[in-house]
C-alpha atoms as a PDB file:
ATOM      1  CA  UNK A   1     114.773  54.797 -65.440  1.00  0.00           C
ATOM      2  CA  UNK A   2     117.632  52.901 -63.335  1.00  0.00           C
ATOM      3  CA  UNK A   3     116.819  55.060 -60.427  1.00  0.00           C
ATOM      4  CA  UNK A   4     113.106  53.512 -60.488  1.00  0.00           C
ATOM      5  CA  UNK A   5     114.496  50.226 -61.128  1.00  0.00           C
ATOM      6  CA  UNK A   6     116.690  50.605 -58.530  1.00  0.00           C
ATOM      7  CA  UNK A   7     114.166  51.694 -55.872  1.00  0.00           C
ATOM      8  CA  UNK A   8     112.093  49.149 -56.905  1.00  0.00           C
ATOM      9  CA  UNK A   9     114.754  46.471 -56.176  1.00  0.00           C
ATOM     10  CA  UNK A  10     115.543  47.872 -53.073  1.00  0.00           C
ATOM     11  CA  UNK A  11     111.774  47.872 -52.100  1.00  0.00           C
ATOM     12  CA  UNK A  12     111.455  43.959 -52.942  1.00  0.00           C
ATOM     13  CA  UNK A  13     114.404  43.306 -51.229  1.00  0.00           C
ATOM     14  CA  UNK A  14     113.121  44.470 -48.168  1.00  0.00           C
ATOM     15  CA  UNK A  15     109.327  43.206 -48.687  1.00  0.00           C
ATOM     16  CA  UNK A  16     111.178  39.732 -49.214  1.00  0.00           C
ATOM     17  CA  UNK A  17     113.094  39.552 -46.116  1.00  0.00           C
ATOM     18  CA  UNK A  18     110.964  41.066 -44.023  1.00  0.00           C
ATOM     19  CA  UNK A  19     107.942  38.472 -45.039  1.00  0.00           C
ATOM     20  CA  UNK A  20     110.953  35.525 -44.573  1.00  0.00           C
ATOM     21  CA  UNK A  21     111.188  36.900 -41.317  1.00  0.00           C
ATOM     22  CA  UNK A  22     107.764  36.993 -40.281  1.00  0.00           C
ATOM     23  CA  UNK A  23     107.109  33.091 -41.996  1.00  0.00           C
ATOM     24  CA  UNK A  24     110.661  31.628 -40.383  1.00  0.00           C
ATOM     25  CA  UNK A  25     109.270  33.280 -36.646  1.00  0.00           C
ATOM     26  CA  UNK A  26     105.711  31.890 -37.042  1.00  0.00           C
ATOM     27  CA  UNK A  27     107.198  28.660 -38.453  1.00  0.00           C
ATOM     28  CA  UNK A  28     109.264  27.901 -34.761  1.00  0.00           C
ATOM     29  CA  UNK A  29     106.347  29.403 -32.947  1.00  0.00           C
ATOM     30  CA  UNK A  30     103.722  26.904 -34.113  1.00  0.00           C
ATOM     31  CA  UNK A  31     106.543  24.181 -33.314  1.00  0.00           C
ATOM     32  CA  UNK A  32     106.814  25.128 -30.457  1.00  0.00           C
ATOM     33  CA  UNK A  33     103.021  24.945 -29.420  1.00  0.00           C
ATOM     34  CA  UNK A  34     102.425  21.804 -31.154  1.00  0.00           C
ATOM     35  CA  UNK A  35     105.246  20.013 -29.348  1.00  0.00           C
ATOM     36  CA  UNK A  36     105.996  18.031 -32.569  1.00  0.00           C
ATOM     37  CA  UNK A  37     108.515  18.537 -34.867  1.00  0.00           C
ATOM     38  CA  UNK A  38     105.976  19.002 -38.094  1.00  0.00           C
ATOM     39  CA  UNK A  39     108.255  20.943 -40.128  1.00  0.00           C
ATOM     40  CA  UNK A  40     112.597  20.755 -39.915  1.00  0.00           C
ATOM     41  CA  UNK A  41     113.716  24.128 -40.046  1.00  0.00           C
ATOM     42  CA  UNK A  42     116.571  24.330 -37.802  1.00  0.00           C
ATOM     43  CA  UNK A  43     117.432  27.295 -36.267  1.00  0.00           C
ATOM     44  CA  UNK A  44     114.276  29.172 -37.910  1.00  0.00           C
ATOM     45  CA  UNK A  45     113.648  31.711 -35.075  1.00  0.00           C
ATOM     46  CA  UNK A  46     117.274  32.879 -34.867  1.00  0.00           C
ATOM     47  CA  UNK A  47     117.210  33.338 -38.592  1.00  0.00           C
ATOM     48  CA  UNK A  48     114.168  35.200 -38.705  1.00  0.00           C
ATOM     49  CA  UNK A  49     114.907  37.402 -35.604  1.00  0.00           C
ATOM     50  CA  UNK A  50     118.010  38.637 -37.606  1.00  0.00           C
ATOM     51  CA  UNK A  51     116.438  39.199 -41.095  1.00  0.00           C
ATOM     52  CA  UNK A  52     114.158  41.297 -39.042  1.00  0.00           C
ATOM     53  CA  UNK A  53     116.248  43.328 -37.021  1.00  0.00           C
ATOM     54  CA  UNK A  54     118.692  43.537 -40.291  1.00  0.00           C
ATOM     55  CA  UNK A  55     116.228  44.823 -42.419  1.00  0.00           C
ATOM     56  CA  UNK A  56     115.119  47.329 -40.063  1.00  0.00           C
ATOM     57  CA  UNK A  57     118.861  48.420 -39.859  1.00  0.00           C
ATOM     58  CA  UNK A  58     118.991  48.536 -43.447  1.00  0.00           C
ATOM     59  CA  UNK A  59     115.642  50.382 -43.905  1.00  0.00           C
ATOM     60  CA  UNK A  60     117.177  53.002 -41.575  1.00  0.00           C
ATOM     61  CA  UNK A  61     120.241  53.340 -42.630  1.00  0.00           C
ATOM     62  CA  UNK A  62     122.346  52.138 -40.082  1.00  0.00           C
ATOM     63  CA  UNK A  63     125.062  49.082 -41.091  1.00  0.00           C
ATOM     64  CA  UNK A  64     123.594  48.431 -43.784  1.00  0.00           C
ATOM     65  CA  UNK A  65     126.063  45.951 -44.551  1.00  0.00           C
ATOM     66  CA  UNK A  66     124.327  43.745 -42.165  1.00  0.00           C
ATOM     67  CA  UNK A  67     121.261  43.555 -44.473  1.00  0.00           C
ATOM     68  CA  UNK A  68     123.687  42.023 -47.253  1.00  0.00           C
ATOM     69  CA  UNK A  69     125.132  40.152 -45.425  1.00  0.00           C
ATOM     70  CA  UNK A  70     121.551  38.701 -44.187  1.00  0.00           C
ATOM     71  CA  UNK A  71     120.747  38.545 -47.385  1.00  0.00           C
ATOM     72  CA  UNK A  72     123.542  36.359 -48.383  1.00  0.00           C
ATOM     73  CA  UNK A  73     123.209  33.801 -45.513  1.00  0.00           C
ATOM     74  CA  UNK A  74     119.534  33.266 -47.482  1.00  0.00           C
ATOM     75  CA  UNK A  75     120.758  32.727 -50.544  1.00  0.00           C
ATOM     76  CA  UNK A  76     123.306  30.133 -49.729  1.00  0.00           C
ATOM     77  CA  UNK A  77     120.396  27.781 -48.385  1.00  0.00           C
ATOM     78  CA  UNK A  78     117.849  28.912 -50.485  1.00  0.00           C
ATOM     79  CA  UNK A  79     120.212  27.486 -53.601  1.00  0.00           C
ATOM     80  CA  UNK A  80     121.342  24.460 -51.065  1.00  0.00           C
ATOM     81  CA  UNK A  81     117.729  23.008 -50.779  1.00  0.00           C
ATOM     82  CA  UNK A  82     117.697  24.397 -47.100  1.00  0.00           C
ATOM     83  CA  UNK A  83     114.114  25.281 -47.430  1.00  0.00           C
ATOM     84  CA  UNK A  84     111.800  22.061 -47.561  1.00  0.00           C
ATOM     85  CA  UNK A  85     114.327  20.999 -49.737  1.00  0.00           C
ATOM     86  CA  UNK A  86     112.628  17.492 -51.348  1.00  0.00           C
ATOM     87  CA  UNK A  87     109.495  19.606 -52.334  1.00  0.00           C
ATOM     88  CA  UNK A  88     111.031  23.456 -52.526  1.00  0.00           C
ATOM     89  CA  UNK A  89     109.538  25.176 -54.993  1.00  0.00           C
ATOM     90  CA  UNK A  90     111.977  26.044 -58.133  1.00  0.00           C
ATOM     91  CA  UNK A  91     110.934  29.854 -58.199  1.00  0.00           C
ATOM     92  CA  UNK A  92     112.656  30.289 -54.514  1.00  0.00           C
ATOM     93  CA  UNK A  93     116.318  30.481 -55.417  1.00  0.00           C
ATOM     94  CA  UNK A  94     115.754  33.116 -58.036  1.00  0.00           C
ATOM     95  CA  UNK A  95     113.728  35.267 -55.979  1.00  0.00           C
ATOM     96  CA  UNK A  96     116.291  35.301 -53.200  1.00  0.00           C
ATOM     97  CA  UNK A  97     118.817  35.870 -55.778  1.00  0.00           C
ATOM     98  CA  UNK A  98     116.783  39.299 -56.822  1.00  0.00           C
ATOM     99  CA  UNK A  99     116.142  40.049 -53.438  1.00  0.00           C
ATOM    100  CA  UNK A 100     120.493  40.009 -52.731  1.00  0.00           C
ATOM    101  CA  UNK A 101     120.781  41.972 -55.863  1.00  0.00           C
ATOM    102  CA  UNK A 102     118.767  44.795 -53.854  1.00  0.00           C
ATOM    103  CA  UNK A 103     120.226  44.482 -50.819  1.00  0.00           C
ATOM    104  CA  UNK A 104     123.691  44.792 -52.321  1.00  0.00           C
ATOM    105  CA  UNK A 105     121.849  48.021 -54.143  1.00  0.00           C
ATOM    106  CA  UNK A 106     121.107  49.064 -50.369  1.00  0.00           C
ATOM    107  CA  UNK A 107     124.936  48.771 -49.362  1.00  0.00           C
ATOM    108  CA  UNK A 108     126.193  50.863 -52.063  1.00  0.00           C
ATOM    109  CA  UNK A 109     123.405  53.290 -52.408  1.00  0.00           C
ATOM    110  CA  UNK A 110     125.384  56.719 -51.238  1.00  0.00           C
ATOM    111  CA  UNK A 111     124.053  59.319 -48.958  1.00  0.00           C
ATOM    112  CA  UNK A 112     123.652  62.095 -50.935  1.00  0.00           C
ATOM    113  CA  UNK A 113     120.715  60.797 -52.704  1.00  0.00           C
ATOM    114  CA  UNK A 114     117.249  62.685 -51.456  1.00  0.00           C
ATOM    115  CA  UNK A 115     115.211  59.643 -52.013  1.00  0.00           C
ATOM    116  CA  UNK A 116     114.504  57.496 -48.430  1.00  0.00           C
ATOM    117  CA  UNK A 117     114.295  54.274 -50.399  1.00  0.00           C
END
């Protein structure tokens, strides 16, 4: 039963970051096209460029650390209000906090295992 519960952890954990990544990317590139600054995200294309490439390193199971530590620079804005903070909604912080949870489950999940996930 923990072993589902941790692949399933480990699978949301990478679903999350890896739709972050694709929103934060399209986010800068429809800024950029629209020549107006319609939504402040600073920095959103750098951020999503490395959840990407981190979660890919993660999924494959090279430095993996890097995915954690990814996953950690989300949650520190994600509970700061980083996000659209005036109008963020409340359920945000909590599901980045479940997403870290996996990606520390990532980290520490040892080699011998025969499951890919």
């Amino acid at each position: 039963m923990l072993k589902v519960l941790g692949s399933l952890l480990r699978i949301y954990s990478y679903v999350f970051h890896l739709t972050l990544s694709v929103f934060l990317v399209s986010i800068s590139i429809v800024q950029l096209s629209r020549h107006e600054p319609w939504f402040e995200v600073k920095g959103s294309a750098l951020l999503g460029t490395m959840e990407f490439v981190c979660t890919l390193l993660g999924f494959t199971r090279w430095l993996r650390f890097l995915f954690a530590i990814a996953a950690a620079m989300v949650l520190y804005p994600a509970f700061t209000g980083f996000f659209a903070a005036p109008y963020m909604p409340s359920w945000i912080p909590s599901a980045a906090s479940v997403a870290f949870l996996g990606a520390l489950l990532v980290m520490f999940k040892s080699e011998r295992s025969g499951m890919v996930l």
